[in-house]
Protein backbone atom coordinates (compact mmCIF):
# COMPACT_ATOMS: atom_id res chain seq x y z
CA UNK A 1 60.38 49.40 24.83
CA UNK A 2 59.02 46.86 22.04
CA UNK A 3 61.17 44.32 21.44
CA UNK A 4 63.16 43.88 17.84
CA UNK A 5 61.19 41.71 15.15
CA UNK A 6 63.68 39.01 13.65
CA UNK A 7 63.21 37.93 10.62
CA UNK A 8 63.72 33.67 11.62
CA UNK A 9 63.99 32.31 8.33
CA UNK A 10 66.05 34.83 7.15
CA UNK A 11 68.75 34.02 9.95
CA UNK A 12 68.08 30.30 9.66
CA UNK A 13 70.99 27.65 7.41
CA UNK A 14 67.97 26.92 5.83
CA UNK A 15 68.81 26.43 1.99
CA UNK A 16 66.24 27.35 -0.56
CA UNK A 17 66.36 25.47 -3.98
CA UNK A 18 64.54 27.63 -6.41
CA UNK A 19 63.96 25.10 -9.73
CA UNK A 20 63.09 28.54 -11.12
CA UNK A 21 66.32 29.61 -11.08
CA UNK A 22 67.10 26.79 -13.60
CA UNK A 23 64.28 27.40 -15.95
CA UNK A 24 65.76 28.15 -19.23
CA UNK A 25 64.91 31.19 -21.16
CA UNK A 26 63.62 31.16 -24.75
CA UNK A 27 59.80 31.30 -26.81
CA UNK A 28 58.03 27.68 -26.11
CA UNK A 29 55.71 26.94 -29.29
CA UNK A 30 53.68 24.20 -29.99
CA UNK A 31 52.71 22.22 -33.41
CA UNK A 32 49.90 20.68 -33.68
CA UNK A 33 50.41 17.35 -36.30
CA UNK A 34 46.51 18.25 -37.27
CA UNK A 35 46.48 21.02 -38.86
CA UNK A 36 48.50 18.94 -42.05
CA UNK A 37 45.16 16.18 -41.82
CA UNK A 38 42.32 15.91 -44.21
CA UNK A 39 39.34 17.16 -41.87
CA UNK A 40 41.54 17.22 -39.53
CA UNK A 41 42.00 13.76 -38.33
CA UNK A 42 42.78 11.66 -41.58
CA UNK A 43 46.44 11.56 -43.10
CA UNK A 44 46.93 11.24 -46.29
CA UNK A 45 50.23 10.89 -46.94
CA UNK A 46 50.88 13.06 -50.35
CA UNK A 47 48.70 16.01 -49.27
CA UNK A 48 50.49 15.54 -46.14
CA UNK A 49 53.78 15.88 -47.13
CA UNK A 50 53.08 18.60 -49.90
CA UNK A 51 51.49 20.72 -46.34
CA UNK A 52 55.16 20.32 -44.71
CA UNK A 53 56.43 21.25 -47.57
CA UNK A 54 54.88 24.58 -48.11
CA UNK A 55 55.16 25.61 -44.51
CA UNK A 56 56.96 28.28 -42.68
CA UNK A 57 59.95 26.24 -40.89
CA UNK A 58 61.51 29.59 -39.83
CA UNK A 59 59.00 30.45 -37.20
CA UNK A 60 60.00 28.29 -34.97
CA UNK A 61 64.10 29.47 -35.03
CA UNK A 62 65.85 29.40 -31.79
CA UNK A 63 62.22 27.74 -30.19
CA UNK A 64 61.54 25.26 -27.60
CA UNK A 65 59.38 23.26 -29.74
CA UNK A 66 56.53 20.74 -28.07
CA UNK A 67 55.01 18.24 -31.42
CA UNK A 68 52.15 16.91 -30.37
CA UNK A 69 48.43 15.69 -31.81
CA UNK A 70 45.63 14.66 -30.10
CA UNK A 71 45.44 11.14 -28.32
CA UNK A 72 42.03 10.89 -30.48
CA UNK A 73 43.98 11.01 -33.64
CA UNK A 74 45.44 7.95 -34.88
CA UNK A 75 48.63 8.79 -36.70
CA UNK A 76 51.62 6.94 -37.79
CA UNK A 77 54.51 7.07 -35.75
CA UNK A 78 56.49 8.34 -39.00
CA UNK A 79 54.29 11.52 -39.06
CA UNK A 80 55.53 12.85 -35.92
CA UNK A 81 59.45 12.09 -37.45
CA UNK A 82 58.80 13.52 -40.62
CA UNK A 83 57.37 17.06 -39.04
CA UNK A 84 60.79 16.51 -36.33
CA UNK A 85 62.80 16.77 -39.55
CA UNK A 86 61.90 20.10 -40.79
CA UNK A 87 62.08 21.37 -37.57
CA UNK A 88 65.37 20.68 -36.57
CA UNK A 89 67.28 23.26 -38.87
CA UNK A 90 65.33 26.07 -36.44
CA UNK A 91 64.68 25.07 -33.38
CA UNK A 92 66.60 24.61 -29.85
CA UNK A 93 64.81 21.92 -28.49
CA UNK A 94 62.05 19.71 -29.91
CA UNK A 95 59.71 17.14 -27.96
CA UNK A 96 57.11 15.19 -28.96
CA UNK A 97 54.10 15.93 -26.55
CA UNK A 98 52.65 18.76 -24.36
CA UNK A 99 54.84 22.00 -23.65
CA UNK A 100 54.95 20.14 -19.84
CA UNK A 101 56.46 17.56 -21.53
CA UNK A 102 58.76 20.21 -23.24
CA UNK A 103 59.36 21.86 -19.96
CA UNK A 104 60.01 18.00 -18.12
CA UNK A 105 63.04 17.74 -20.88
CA UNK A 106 64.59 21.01 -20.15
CA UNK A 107 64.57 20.70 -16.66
CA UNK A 108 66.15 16.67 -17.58
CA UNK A 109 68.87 17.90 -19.08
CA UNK A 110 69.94 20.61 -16.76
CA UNK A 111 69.18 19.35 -13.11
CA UNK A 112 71.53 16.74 -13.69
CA UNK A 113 74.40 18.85 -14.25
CA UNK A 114 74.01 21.10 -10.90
CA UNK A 115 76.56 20.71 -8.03
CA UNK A 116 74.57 19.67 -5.25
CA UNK A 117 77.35 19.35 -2.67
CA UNK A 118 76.28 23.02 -1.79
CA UNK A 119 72.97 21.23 -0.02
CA UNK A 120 75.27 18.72 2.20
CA UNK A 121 74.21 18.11 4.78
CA UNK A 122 72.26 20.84 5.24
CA UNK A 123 68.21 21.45 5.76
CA UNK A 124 66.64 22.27 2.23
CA UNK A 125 63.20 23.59 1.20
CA UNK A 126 62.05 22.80 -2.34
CA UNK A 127 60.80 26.09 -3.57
CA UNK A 128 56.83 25.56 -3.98
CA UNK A 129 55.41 29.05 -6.04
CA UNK A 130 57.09 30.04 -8.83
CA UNK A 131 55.85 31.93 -11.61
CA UNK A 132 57.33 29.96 -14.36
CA UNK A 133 56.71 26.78 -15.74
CA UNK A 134 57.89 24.22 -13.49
CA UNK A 135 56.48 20.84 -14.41
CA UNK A 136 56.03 18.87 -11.15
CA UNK A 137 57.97 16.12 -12.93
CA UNK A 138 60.83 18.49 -11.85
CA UNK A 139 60.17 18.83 -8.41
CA UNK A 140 60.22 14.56 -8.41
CA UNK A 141 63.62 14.96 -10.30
CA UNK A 142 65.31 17.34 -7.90
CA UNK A 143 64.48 15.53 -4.37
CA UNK A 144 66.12 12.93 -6.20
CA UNK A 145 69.26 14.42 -6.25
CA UNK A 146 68.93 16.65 -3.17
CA UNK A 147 67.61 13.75 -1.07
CA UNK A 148 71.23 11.93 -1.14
CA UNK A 149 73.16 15.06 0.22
CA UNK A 150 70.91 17.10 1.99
CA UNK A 151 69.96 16.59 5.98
CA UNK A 152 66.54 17.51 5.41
CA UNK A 153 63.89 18.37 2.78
CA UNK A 154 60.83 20.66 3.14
CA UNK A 155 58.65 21.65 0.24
CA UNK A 156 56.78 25.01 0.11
CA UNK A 157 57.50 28.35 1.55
CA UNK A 158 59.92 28.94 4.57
CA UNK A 159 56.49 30.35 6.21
CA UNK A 160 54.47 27.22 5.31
CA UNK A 161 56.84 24.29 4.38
CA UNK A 162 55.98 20.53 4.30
CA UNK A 163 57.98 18.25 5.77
CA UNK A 164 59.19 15.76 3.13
CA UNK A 165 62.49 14.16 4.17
CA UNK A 166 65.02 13.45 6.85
CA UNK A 167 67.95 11.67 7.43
CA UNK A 168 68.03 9.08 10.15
CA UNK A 169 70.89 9.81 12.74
């Protein structure tokens, strides 16, 4: 007779924090400040303006919105302010840089809220894979707050996890 397979990590009081599980739902979209430049590097302010003007603010209702222009572009700061305006009637959420960026904000505002005392003292694994955008500016923002209540920290898979924490005795 064979004996039974058991599943370890299944049976283990190993808690898995998924930052997945906090990723919040909704279209991401990204404007570039360049498209509104002469040649598409030089700002001139009155052609500028007129090109916010005429544009289609609606597209970006209910959106995560990332502003951004290219670090060769040199813009002034009120550019990226003035576009901010005429987004703001439409969309959720805006940033200025990258959609990482965008994604580092969400997960800023929500990690912060989450009741960790479910992790104390208890061994944690920081969920590694995940199929959604997870910025690793998140994964530095939730060992934060895990790292205070939790006994230990592993990062990665329950199969595969590195060690990254432990409390002393």
């Amino acid at each position: 007779m064979q004996d039974e397979i058991v599943n370890k990590v299944a049976n283990s009081v190993l808690e898995v924090f998924d930052l997945e599980d906090f990723y919040q739902a909704g279209e991401r979209a990204q404007v570039d400040i360049s498209q509104w430049l002469h040649e598409g590097f030089l700002l001139k302010e009155k052609d500028f303006r007129a090109a916010l003007l005429s544009h289609d603010w609606t597209q970006y209702q209910n959106k995560y919105v990332a502003v951004y222009s290219s670090p060769d572009i040199i813009i002034p700061a009120w550019a990226s302010i003035l576009v901010t305006s005429y987004l703001i009637p439409f969309a959720k959420k805006i940033v200025f840089g990258t959609t990482e960026d965008l994604e580092t904000a969400l997960y800023g505002e929500i990690l912060p809220k989450i009741d960790y005392s479910q992790f104390e003292h208890k061994p944690v694994i920081l969920k590694g894979c995940s199929k959604k955008p997870v910025p690793r500016s998140a994964y530095i923002l939730a060992i934060q707050f895990l790292q205070p209540v939790a006994k230990s920290i592993m990062y990665g898979e329950a199969c595969s996890a590195v060690p990254l924490f432990k409390k002393n005795k």
